[in-house]
Protein backbone atom coordinates (compact mmCIF):
# COMPACT_ATOMS: atom_id res chain seq x y z
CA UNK A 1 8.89 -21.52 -5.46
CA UNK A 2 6.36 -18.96 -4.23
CA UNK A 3 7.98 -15.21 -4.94
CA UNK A 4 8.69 -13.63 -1.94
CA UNK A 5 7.95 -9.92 -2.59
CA UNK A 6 5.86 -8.89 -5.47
CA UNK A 7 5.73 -5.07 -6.29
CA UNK A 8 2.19 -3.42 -7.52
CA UNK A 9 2.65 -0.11 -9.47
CA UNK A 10 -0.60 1.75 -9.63
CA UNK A 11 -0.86 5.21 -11.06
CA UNK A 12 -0.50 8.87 -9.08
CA UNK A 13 1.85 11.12 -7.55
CA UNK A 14 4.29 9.52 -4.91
CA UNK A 15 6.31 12.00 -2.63
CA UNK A 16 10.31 11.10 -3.79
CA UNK A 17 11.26 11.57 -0.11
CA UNK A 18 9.61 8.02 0.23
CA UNK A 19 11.23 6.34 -2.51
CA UNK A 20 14.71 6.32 -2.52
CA UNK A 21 16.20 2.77 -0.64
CA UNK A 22 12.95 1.54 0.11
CA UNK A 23 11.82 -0.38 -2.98
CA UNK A 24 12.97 -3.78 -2.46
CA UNK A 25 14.43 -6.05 -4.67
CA UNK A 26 10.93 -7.88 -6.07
CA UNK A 27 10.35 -11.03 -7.36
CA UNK A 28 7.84 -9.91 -9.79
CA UNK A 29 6.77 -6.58 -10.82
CA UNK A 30 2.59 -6.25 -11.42
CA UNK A 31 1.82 -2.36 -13.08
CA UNK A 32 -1.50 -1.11 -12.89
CA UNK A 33 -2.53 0.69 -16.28
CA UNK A 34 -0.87 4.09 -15.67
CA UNK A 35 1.26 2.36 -13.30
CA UNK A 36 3.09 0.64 -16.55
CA UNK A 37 4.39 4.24 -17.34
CA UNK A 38 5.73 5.01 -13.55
CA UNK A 39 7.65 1.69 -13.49
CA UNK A 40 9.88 2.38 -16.58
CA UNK A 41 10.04 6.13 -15.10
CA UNK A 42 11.20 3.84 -11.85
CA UNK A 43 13.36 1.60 -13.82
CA UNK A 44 11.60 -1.51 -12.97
CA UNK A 45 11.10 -4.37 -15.30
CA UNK A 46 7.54 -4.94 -15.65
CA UNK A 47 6.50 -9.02 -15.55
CA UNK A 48 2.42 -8.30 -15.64
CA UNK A 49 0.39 -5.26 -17.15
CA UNK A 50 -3.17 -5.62 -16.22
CA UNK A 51 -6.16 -3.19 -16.97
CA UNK A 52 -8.12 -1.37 -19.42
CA UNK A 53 -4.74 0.92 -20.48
CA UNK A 54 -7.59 4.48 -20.68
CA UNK A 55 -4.36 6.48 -18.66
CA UNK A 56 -1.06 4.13 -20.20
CA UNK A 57 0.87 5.93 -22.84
CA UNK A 58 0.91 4.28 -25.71
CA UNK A 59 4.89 4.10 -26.01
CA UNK A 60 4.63 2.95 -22.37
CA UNK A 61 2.73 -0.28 -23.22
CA UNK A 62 4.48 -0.55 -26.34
CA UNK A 63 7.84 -0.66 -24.55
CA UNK A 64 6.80 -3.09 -21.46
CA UNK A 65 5.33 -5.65 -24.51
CA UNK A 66 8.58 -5.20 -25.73
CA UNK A 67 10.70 -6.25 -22.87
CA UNK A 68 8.22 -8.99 -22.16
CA UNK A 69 5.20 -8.12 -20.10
CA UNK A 70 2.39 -10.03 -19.98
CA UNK A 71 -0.62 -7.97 -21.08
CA UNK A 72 -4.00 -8.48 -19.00
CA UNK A 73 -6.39 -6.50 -20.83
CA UNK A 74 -10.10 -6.17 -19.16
CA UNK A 75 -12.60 -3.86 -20.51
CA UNK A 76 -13.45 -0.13 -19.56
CA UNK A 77 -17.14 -1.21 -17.79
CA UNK A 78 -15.44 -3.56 -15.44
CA UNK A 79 -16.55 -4.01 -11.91
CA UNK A 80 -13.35 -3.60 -10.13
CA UNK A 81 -10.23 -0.84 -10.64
CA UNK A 82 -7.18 -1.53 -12.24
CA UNK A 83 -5.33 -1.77 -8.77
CA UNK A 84 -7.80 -4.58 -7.60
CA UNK A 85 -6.99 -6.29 -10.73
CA UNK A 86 -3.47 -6.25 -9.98
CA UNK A 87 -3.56 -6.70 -6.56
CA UNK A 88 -5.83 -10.08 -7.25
CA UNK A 89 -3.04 -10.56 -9.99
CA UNK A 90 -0.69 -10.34 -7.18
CA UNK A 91 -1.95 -12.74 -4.37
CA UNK A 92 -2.54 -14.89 -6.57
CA UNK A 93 0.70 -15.46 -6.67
CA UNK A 94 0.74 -16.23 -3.12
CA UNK A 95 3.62 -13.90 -1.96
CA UNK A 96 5.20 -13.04 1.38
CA UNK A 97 4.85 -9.53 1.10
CA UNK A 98 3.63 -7.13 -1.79
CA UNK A 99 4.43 -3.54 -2.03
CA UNK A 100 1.82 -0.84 -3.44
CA UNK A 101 3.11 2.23 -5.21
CA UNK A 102 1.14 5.01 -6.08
CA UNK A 103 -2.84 4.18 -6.45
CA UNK A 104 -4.99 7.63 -6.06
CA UNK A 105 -4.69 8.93 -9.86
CA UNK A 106 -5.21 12.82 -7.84
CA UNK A 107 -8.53 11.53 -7.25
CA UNK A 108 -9.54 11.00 -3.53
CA UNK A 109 -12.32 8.53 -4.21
CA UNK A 110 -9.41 6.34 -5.80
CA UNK A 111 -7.07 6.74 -2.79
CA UNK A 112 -10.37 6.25 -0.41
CA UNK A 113 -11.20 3.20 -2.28
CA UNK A 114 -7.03 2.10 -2.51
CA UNK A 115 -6.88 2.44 1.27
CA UNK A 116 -10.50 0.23 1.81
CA UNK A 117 -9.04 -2.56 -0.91
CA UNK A 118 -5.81 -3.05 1.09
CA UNK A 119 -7.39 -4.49 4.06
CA UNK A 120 -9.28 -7.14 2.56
CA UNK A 121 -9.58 -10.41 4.29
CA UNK A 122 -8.29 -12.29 0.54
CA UNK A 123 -5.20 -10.28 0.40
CA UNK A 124 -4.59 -11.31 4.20
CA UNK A 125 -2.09 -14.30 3.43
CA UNK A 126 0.81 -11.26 2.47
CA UNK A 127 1.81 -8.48 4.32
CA UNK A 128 0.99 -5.73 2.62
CA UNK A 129 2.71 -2.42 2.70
CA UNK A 130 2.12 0.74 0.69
CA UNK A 131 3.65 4.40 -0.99
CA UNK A 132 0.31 6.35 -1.65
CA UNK A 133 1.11 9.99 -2.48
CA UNK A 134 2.76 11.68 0.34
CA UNK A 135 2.35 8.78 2.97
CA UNK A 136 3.06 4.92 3.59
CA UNK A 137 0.59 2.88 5.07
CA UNK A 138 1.69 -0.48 6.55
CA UNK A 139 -1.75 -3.17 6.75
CA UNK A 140 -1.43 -4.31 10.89
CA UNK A 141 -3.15 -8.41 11.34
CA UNK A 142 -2.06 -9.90 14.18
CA UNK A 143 1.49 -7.92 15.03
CA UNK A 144 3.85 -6.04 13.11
CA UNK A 145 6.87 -3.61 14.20
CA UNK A 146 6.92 -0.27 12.53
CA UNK A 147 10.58 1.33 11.62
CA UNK A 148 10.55 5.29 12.16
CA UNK A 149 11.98 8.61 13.46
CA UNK A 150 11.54 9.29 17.42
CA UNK A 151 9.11 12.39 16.52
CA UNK A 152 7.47 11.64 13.16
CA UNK A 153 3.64 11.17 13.04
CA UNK A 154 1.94 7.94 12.73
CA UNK A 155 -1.61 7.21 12.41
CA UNK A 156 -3.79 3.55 13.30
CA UNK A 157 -6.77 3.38 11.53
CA UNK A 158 -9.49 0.55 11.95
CA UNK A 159 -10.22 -1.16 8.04
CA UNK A 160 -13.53 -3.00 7.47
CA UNK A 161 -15.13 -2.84 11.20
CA UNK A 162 -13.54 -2.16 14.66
CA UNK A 163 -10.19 -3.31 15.35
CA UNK A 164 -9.98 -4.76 18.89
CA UNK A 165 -7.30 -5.79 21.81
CA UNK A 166 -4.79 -3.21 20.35
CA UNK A 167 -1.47 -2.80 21.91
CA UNK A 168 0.71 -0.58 20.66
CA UNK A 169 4.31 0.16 21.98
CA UNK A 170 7.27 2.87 21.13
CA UNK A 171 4.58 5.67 20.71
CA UNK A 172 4.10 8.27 22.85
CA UNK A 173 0.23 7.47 23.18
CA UNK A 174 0.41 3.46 23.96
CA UNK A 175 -2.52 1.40 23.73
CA UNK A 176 -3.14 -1.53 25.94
CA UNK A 177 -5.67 -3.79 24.81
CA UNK A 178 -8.31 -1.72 23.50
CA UNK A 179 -11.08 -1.25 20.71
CA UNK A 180 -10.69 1.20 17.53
CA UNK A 181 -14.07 1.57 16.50
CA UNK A 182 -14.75 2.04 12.92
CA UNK A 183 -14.96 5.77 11.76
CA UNK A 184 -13.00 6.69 15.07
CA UNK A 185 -10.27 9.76 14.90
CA UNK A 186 -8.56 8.87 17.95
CA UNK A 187 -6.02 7.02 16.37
CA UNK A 188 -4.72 9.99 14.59
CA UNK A 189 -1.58 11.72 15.06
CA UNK A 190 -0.03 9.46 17.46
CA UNK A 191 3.99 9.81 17.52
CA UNK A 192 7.14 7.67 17.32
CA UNK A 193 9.09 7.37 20.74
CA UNK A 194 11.65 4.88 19.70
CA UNK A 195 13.08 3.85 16.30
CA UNK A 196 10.31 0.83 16.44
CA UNK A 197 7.12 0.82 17.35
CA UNK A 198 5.39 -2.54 18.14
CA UNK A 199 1.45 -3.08 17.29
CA UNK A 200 -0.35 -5.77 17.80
CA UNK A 201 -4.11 -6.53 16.94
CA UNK A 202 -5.70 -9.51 18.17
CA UNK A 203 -9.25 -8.96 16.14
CA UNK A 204 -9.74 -6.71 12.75
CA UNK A 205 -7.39 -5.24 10.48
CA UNK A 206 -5.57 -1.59 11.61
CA UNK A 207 -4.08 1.11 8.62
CA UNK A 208 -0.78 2.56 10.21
CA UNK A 209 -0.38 5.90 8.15
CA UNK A 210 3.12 7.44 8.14
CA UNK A 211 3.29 10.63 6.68
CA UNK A 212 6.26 11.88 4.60
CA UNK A 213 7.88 14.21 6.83
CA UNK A 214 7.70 17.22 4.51
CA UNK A 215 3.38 17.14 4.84
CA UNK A 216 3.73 16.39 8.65
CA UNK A 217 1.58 18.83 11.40
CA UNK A 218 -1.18 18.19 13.69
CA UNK A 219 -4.88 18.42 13.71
């Protein structure tokens, strides 16, 4: 039977206003390198360590071996990052949904990069949703409903190319069919009106960013 939700821990700072309750109960647990040492922190049992372990502690990767990880090891010059590594690790598993924790290292070209690799047309077959530092970003193909706070901020941003015939309901700006071209801000700071919000995308992939309420203004 094909697992149902598989969990990717990557490394980097998540805000702990996002994690309590929403973790769910995974069928398999992939960590990312560093990622090995924030799933003991997070007390998850680890089924798949995969990378070149530069940023694991050494007791960390002693003690997932121990409780029966598989160990991945790829070299340093590698042509991909740890997280795509694990996230190919992860579809390959053909899941229902995977969850991404943590995946910027403090570094913004690794969240810029995390953001880009989560809208990739191979890791299409799982819904893919996401706790990157201070935010969670929720990967929109075809239609998805969105669980928030009347008032909170929520962002739609096009992944790989325009995102097209966008409808958007239970925000305050709705969208009605229309194009997100790529690089565009207007998506930005839109706003919860109702506990759910409703997108739908007919062509493309969208990035729905929800702040953690503590980092939340307006630009």
């Amino acid at each position: 039977m094909k697992p149902r939700t598989v969990i990717v821990v990557a490394g980097g700072d998540v805000s702990a206003a996002l994690l309590p309750g929403v973790l769910p109960d995974a069928d398999t647990v992939i960590a990312a390198d560093g990622g090995v040492d924030r799933a003991l922190a997070l007390g998850l049992h680890i089924d798949v360590a995969v990378g070149d372990f530069d940023s694991v502690t050494p007791a960390g990767l002693s003690a997932a071996e121990a409780a029966g990880a598989r160990v991945e090891r790829h070299p340093t010059a590698k042509d991909a990052t740890d997280l795509e590594l694990a996230l190919d690790a992860a579809i390959a598993l053909d899941p229902t949904r995977i969850v991404v924790v943590g995946s910027d290292g403090g570094r913004l070209d690794h969240l810029l990069g995390s953001m880009e690799l989560l809208g990739l047309e191979r890791y299409a077959g799982a819904e893919i949703d996401a706790y990157l530092g201070a935010a969670t970003a929720h990967v929109i193909r075809g239609s998805r409903t969105l669980v928030g706070v009347p008032g909170e901020l929520v962002s739609l941003l096009p992944l790989h190319g325009a995102a097209e015939g966008i409808t958007a309901r239970g925000l305050e700006y709705e969208l009605e069919g229309e194009t997100l071209p790529a690089g565009t801000s207007r998506g930005v700071s839109n706003v919860f009106s109702a506990s759910e919000a409703r997108i739908t995308v007919t062509h493309g992939c969208l990035l729905a960013i929800c702040p953690a309420p503590e980092t939340q203004g307006t630009l």
